[in-house]
C-alpha atoms as a PDB file:
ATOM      1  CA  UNK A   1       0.000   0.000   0.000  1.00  0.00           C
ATOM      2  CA  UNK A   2       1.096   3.387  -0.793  1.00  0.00           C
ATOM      3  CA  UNK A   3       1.265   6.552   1.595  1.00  0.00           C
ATOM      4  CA  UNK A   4       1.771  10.285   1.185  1.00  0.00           C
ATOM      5  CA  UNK A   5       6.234  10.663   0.338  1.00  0.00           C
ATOM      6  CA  UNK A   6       7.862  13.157   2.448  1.00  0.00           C
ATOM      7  CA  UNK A   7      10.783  14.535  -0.286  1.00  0.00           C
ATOM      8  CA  UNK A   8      13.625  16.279   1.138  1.00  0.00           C
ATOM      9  CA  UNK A   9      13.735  20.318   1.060  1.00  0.00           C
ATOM     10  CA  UNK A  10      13.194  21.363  -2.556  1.00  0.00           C
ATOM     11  CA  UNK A  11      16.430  22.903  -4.122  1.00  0.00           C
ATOM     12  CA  UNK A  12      16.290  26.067  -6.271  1.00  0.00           C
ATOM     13  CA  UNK A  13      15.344  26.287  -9.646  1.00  0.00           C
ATOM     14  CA  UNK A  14      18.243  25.691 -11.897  1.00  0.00           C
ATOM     15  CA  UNK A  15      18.528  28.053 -14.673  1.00  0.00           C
ATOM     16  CA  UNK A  16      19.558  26.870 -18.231  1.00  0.00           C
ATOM     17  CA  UNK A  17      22.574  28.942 -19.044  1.00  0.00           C
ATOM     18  CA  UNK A  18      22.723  30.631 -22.942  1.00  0.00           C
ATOM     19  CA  UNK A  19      25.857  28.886 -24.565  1.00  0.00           C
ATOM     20  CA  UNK A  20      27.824  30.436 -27.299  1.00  0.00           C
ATOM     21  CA  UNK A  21      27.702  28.471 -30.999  1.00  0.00           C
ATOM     22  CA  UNK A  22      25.280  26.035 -32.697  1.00  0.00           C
ATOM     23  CA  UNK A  23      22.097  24.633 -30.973  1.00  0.00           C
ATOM     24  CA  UNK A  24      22.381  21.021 -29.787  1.00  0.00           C
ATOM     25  CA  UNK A  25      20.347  19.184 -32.550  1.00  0.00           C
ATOM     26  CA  UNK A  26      17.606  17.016 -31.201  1.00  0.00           C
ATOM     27  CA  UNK A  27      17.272  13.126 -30.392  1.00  0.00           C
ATOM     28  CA  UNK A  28      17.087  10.961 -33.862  1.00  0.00           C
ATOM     29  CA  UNK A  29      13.094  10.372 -33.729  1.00  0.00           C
ATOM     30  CA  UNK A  30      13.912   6.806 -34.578  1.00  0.00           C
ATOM     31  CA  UNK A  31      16.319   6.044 -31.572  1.00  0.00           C
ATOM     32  CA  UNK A  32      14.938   2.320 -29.700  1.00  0.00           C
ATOM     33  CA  UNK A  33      13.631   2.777 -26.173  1.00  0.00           C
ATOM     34  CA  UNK A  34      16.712   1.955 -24.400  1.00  0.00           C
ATOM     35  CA  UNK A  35      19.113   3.811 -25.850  1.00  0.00           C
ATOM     36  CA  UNK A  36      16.597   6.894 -25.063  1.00  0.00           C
ATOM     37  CA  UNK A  37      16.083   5.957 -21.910  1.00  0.00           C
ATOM     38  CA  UNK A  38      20.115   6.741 -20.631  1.00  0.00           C
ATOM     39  CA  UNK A  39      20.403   9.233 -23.397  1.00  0.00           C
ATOM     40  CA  UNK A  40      17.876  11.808 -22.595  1.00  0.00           C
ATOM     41  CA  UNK A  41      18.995  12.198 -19.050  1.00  0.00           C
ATOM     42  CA  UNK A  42      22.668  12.362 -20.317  1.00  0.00           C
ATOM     43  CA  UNK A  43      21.245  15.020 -22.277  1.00  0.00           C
ATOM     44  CA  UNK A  44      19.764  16.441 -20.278  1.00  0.00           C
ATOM     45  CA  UNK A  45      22.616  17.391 -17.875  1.00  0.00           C
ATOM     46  CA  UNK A  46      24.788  18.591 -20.347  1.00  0.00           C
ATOM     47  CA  UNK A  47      22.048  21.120 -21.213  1.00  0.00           C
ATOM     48  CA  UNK A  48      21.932  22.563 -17.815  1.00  0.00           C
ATOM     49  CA  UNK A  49      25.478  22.279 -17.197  1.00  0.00           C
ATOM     50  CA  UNK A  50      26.894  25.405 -18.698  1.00  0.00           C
ATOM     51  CA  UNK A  51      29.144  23.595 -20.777  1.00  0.00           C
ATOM     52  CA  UNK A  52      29.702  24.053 -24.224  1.00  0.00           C
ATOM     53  CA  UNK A  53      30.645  20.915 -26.988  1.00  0.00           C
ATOM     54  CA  UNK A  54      33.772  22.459 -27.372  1.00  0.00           C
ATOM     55  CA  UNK A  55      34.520  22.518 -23.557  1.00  0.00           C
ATOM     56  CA  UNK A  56      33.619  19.115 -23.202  1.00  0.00           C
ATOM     57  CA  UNK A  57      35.544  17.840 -26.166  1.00  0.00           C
ATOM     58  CA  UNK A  58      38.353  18.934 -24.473  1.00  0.00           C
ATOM     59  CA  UNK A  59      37.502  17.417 -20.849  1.00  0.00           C
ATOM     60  CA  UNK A  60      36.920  13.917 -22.833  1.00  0.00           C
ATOM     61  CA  UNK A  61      39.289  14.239 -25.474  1.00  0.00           C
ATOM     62  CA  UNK A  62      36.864  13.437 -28.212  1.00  0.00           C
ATOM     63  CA  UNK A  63      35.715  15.752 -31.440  1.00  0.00           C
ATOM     64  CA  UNK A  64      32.695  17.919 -30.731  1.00  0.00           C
ATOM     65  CA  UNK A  65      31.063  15.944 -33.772  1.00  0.00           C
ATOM     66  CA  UNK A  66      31.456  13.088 -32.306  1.00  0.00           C
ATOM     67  CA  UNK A  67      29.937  14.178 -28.501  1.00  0.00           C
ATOM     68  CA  UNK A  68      27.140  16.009 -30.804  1.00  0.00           C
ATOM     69  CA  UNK A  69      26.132  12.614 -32.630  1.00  0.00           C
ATOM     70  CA  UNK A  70      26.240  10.629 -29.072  1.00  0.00           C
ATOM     71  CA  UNK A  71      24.347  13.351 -27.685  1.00  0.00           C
ATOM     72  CA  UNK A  72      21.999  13.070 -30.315  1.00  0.00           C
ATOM     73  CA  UNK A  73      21.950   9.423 -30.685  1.00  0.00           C
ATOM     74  CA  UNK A  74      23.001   8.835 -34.338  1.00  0.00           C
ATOM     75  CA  UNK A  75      26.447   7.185 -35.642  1.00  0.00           C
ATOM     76  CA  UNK A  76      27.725   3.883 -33.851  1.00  0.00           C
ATOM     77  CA  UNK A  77      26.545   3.128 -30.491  1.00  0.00           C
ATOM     78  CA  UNK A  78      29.069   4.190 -28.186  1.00  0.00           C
ATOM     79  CA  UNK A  79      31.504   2.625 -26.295  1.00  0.00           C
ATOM     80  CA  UNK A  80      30.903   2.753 -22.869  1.00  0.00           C
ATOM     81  CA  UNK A  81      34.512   4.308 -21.764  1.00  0.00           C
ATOM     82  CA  UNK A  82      33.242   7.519 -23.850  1.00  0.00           C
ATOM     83  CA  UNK A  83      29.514   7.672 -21.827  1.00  0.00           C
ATOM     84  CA  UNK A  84      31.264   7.122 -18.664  1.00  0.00           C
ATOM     85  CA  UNK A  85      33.730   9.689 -19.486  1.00  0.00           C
ATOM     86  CA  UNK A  86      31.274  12.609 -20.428  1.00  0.00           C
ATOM     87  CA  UNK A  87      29.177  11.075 -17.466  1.00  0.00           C
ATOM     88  CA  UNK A  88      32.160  11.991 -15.178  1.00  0.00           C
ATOM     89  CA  UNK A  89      32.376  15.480 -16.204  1.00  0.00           C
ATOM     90  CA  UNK A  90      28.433  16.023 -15.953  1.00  0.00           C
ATOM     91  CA  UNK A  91      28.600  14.540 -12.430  1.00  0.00           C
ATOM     92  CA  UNK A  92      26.219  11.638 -13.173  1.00  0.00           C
ATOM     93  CA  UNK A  93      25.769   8.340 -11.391  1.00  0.00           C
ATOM     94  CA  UNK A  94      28.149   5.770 -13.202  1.00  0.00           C
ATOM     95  CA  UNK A  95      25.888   2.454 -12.131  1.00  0.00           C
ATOM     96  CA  UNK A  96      22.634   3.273 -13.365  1.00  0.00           C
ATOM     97  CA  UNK A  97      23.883   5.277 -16.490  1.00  0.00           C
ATOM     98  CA  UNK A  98      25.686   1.879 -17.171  1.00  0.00           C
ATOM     99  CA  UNK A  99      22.778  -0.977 -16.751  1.00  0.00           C
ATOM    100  CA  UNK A 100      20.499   1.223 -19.051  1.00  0.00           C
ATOM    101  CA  UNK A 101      23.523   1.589 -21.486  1.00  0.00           C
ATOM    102  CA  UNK A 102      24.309  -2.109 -21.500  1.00  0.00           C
ATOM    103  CA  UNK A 103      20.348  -3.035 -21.897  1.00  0.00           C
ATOM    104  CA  UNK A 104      20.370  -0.484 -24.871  1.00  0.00           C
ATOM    105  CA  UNK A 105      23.543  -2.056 -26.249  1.00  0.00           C
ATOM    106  CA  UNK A 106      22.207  -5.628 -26.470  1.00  0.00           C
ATOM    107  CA  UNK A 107      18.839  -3.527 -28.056  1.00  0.00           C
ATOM    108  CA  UNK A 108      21.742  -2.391 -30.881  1.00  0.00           C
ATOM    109  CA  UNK A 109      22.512  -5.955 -31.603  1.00  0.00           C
ATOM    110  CA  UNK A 110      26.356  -5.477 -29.723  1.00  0.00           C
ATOM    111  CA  UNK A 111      27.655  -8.488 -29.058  1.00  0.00           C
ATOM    112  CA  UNK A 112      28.265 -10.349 -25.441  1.00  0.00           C
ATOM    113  CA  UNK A 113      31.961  -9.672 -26.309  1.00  0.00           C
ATOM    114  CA  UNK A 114      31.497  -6.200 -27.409  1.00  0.00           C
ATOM    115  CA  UNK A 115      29.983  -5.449 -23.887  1.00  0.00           C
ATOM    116  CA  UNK A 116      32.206  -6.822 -21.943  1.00  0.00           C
ATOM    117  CA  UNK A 117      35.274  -5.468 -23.959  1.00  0.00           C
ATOM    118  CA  UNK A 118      33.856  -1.990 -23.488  1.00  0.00           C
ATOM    119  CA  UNK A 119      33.086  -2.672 -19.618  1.00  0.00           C
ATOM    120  CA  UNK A 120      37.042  -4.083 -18.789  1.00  0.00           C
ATOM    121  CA  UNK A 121      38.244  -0.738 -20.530  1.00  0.00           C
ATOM    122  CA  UNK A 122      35.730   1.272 -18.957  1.00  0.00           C
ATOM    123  CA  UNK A 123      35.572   0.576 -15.229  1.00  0.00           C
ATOM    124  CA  UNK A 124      33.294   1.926 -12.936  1.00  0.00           C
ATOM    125  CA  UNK A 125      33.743   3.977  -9.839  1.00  0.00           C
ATOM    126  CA  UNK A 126      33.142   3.077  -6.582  1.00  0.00           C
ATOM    127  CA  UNK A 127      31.745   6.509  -5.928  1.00  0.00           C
ATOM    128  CA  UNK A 128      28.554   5.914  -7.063  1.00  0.00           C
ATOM    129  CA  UNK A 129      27.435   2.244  -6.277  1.00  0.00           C
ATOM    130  CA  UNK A 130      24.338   3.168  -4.195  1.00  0.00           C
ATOM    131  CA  UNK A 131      21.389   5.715  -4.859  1.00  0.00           C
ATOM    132  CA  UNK A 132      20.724   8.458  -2.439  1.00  0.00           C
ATOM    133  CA  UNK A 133      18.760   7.481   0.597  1.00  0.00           C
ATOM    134  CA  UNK A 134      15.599   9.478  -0.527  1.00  0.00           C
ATOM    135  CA  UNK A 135      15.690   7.690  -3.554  1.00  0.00           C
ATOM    136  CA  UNK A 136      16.088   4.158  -1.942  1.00  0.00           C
ATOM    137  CA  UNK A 137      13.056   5.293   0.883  1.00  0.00           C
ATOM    138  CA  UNK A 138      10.474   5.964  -2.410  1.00  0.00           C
ATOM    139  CA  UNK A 139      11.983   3.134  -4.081  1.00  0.00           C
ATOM    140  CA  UNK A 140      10.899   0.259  -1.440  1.00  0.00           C
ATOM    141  CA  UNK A 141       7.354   2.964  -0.953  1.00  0.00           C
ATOM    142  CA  UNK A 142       6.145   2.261  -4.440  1.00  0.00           C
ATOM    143  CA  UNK A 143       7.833  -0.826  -6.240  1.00  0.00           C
ATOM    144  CA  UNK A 144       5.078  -2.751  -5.833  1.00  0.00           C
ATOM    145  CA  UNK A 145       2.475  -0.752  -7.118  1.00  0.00           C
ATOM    146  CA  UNK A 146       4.562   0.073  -9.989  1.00  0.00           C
ATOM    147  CA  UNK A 147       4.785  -3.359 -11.360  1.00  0.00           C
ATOM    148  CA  UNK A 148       1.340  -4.139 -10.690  1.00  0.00           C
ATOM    149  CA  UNK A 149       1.012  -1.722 -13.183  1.00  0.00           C
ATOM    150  CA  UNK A 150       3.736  -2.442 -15.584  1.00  0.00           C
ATOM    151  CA  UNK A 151       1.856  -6.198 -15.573  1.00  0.00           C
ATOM    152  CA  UNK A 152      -1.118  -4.763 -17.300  1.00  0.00           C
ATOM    153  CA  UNK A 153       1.019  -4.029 -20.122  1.00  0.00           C
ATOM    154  CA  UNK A 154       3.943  -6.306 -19.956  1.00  0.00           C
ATOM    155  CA  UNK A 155       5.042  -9.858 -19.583  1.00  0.00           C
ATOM    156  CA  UNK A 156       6.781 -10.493 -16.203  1.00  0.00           C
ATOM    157  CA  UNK A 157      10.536 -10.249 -17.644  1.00  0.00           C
ATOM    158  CA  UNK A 158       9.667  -7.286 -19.384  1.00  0.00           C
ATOM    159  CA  UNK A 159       7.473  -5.987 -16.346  1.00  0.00           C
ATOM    160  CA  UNK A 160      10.309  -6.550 -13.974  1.00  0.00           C
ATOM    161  CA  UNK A 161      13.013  -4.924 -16.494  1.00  0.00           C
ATOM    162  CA  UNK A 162      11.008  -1.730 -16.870  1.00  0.00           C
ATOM    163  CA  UNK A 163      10.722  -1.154 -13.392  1.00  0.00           C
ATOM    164  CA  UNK A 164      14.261  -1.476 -12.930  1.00  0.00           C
ATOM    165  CA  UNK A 165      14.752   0.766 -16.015  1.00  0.00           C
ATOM    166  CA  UNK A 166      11.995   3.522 -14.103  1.00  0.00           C
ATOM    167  CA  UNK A 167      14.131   3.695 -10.727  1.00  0.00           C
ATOM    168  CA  UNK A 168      17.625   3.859 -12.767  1.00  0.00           C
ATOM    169  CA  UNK A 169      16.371   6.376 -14.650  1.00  0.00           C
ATOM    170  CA  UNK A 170      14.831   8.292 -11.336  1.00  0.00           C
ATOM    171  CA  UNK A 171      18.333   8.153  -9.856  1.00  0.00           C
ATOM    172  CA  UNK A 172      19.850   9.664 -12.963  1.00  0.00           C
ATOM    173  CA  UNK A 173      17.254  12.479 -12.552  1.00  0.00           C
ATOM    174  CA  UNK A 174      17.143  12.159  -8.942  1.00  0.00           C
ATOM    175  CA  UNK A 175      17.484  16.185  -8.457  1.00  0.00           C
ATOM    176  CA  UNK A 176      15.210  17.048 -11.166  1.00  0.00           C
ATOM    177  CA  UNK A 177      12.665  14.815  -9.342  1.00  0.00           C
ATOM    178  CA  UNK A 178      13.191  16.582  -6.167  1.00  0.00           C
ATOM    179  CA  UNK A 179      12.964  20.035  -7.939  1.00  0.00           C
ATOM    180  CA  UNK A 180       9.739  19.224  -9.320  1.00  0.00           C
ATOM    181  CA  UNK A 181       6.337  20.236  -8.534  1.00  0.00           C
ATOM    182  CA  UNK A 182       5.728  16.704  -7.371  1.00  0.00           C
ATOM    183  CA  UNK A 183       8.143  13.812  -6.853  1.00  0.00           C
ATOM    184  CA  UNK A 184       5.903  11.292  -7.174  1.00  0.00           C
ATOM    185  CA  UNK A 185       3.995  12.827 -10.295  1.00  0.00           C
ATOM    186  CA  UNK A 186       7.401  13.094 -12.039  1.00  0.00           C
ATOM    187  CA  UNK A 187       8.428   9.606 -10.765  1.00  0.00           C
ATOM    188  CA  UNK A 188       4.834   7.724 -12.167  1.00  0.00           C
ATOM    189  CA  UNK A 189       5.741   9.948 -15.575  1.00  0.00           C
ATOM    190  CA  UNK A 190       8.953   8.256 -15.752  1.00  0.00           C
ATOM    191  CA  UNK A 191       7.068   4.905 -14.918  1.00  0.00           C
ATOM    192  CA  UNK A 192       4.943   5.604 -17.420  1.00  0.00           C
ATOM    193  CA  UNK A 193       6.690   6.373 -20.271  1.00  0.00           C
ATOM    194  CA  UNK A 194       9.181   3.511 -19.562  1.00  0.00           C
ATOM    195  CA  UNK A 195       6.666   0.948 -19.856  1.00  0.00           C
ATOM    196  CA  UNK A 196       4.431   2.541 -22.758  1.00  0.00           C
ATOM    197  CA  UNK A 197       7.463   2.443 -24.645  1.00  0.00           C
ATOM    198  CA  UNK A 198       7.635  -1.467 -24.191  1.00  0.00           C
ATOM    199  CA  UNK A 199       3.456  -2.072 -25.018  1.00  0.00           C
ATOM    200  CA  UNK A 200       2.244  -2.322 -28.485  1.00  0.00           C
ATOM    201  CA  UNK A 201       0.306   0.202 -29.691  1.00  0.00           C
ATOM    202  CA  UNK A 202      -2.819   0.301 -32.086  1.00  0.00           C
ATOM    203  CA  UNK A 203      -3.918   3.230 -33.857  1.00  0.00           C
ATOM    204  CA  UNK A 204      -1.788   5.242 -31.323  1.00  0.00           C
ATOM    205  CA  UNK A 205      -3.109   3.715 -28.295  1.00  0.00           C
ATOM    206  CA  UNK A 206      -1.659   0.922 -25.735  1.00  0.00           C
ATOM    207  CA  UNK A 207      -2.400  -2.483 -26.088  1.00  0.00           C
ATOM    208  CA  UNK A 208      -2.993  -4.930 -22.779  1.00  0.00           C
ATOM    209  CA  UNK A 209      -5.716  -7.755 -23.941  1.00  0.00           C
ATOM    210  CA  UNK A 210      -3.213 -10.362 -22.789  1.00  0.00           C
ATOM    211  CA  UNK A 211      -3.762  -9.181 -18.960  1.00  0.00           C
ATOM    212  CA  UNK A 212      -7.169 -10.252 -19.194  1.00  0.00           C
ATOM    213  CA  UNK A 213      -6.393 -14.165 -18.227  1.00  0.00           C
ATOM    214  CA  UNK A 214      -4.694 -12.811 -15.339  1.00  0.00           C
ATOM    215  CA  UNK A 215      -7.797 -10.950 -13.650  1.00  0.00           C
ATOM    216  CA  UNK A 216      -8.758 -11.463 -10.632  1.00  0.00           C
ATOM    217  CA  UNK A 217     -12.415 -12.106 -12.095  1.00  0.00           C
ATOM    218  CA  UNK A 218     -11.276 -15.048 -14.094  1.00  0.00           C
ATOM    219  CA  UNK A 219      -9.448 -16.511 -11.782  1.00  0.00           C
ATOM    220  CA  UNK A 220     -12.507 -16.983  -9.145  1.00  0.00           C
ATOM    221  CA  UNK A 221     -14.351 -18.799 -12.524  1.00  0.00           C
ATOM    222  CA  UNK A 222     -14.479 -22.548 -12.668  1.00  0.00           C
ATOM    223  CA  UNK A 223     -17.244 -23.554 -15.541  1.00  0.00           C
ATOM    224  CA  UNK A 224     -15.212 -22.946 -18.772  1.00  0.00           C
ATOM    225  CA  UNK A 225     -18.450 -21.680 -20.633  1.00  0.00           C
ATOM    226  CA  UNK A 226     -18.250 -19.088 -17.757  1.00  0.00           C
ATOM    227  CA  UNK A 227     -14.602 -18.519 -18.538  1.00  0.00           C
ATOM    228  CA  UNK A 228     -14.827 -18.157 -22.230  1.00  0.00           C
ATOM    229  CA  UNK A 229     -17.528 -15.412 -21.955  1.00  0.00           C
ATOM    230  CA  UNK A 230     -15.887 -13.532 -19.272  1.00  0.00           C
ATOM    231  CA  UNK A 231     -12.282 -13.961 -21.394  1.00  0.00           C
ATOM    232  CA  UNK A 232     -14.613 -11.920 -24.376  1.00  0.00           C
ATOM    233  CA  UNK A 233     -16.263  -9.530 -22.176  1.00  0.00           C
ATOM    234  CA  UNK A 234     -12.780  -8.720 -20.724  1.00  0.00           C
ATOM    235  CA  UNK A 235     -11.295  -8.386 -24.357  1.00  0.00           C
ATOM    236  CA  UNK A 236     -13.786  -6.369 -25.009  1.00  0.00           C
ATOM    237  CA  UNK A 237     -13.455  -3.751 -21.492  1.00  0.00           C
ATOM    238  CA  UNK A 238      -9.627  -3.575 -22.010  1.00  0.00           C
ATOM    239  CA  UNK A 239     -10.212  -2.453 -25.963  1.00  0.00           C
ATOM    240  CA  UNK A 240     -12.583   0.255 -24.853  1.00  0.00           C
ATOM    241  CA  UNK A 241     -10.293   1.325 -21.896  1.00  0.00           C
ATOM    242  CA  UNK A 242      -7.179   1.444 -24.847  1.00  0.00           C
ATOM    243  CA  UNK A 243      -9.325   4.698 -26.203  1.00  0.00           C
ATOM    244  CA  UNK A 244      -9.565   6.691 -22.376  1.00  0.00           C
ATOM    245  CA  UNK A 245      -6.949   9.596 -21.853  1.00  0.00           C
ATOM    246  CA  UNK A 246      -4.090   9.070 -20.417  1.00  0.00           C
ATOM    247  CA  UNK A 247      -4.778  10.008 -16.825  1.00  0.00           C
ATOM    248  CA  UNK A 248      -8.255   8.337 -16.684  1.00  0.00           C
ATOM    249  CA  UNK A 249      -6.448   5.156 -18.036  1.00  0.00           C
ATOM    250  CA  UNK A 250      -4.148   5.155 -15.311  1.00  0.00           C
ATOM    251  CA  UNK A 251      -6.563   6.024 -12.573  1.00  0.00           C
ATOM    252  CA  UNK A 252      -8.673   3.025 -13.765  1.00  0.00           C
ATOM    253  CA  UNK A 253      -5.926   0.251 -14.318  1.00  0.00           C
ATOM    254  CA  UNK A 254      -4.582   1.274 -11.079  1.00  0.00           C
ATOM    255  CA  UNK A 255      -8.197   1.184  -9.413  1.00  0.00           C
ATOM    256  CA  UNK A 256     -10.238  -1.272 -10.853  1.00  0.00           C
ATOM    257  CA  UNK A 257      -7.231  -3.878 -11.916  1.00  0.00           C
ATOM    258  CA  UNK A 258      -5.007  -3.644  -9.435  1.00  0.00           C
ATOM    259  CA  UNK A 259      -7.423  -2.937  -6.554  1.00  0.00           C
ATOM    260  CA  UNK A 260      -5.550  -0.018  -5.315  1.00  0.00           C
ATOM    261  CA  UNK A 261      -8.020   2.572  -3.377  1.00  0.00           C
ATOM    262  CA  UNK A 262      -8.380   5.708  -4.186  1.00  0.00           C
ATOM    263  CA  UNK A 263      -6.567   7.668  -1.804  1.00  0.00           C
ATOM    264  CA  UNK A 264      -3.269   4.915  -2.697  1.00  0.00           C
ATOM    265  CA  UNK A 265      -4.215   6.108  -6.347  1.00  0.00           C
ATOM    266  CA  UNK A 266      -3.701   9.917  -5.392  1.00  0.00           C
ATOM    267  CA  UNK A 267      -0.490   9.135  -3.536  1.00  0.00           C
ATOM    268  CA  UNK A 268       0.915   7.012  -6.122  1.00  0.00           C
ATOM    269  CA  UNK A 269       0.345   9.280  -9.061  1.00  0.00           C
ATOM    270  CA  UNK A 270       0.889  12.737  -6.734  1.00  0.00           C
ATOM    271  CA  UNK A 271      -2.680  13.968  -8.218  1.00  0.00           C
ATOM    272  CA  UNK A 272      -5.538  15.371  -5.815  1.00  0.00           C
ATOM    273  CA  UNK A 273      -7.839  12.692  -4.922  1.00  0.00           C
ATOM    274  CA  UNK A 274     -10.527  14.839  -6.025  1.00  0.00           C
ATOM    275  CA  UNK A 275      -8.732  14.327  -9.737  1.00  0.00           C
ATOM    276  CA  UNK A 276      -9.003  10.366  -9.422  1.00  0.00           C
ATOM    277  CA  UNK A 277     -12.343  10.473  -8.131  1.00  0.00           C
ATOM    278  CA  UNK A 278     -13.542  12.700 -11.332  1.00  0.00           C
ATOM    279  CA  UNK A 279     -11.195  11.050 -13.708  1.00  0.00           C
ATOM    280  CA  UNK A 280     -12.452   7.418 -12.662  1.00  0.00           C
ATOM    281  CA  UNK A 281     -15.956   8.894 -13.048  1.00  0.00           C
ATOM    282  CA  UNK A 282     -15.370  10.019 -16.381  1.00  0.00           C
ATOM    283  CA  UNK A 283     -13.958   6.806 -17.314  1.00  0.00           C
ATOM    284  CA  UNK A 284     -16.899   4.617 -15.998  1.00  0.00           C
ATOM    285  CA  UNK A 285     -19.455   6.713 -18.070  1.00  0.00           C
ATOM    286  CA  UNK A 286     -17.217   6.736 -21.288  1.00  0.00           C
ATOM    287  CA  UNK A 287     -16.481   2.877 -20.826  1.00  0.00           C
ATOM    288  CA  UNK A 288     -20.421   2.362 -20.414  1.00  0.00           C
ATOM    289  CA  UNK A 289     -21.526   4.499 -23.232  1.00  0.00           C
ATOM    290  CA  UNK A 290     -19.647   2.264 -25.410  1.00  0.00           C
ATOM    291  CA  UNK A 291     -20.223  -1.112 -23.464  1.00  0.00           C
ATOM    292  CA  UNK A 292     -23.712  -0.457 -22.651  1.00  0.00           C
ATOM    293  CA  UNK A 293     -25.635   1.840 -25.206  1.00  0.00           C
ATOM    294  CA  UNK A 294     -28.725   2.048 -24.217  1.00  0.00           C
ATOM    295  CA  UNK A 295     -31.497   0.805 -25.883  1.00  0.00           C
ATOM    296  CA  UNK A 296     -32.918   2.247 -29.337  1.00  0.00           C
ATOM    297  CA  UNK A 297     -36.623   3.421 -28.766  1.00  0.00           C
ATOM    298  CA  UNK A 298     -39.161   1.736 -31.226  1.00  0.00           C
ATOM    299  CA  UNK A 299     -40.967   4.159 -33.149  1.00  0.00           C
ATOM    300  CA  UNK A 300     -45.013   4.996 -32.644  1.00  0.00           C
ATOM    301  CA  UNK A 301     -47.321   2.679 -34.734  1.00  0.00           C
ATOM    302  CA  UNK A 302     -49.822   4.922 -36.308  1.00  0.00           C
END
């Protein structure tokens, strides 16, 4: 069960300083999921950092093209003694940034070999072999309930691995989590977009029939005719629910699959419990507009 997270003292604002020469270019629009998901935070800290390309060329002893293609994520994968190197100078956490950049290197079709060649060159240090104690308090707060939620979508190796990927990611960004309006928004955001980027998608919206043979509803069926007409009613619920905005999704997966109240809703998602109980709302009447239409009235015999 969840409960209300305490963060630590917000720190200021930081301020995104103006640096001299050409605008970064953005992230290749094609880039797989892993690969983003070390890259953007990577990115992300160079932004704010003050730094320019030409600065950090220097610091790394690599061409500015070069750190302007990794930064962008086009060109060869990179090695990892280059990522840990620029991750040095930005002050990032070595043993996250690395288990997200080995999961995205396997994603690029790098060998076993390749890995472990670029690990042995690249060690880590032992600076930064445990997340910050805030971190590791909200981490063992809402684990749970985030892979009950990832399980709607995913498989349970791929449930398990985004989860992971959420929390290494969250300790990459730990400080822009804190600085936030809401820790826990910008945590289930993270969450979110980690394991979206793992679901199919139809037409633009998430996938998650498959979770239907795990409800609890079909579980408590014995008669198979029983089962087989709950299995298509269920199909059926989790299409409709694929078409709800995103918020209204959540708030309903989290409420009426994974059985988690509506005050553990607010908590979890950092949104006023007055916004799940209207979002849920909402949901119910779209889901049983479609479900249940009501019934066409017969016309007056003359």
């Amino acid at each position: 069960m969840t409960t209300p997270f305490e963060p630590p003292p917000v720190p200021p604002a930081r301020v995104v300083p103006v640096r001299p020469g050409r605008k970064l270019g953005p992230i290749a629009q094609d880039l797989g999921s892993a690969h983003r998901a070390w890259l953007e935070p990577v990115r992300e800290k160079y932004l704010v950092s003050g730094m320019t390309l030409s600065e950090l060329s220097v610091q790394v002893r690599l061409a500015k093209s070069k750190i302007s293609e990794l930064l962008r994520g086009i060109g060869l994968y990179p090695r990892w003694e280059i990522v840990l190197g620029i991750s040095l100078e930005l002050d990032l956490p070595g043993w996250p940034l690395y288990r997200l950049w080995k999961q995205a290197a396997f994603e690029a079709h790098k060998t076993r070999e390749w890995v472990d060649g670029c690990s042995e060159k690249g060690a880590l240090t032992k600076g930064h072999t445990a997340p910050p104690l805030h971190h590791r308090a909200f981490h063992e707060l809402v684990a749970d309930d985030y892979r009950l939620y990832a399980q709607v979508f995913l498989d349970d190796d791929q449930r398990d691995t985004a989860v992971s990927d959420t929390f290494d990611i969250l300790w990459l960004r730990w400080s822009d989590a804190l600085s936030s309006c809401d820790t826990r928004r910008f945590a289930w955001d993270v969450l979110r977009a980690t394991v979206l980027s793992r679901t199919p998608h139809l037409d633009g919206r998430p996938e998650f029939g498959s979770s239907a043979f795990d409800t609890l509803a079909l579980q408590a069926l014995t008669a198979e005719s029983d089962r087989m007409d709950q299995i298509a009613e269920t199909l059926e619920l989790f299409t409709a629910m694929g078409r709800l905005p995103d918020q209204q999704l959540d708030v309903m997966i989290l409420r009426r699959l994974c059985g988690i109240t509506q005050e553990d809703t607010s908590a979890l998602m950092g949104i006023p419990l007055a916004t799940v109980r209207s979002s849920e709302r909402h949901a119910v009447h779209f889901l049983e507009s479609l479900l249940c239409p009501p019934p066409e009235t017969e016309g007056t015999i003359e």
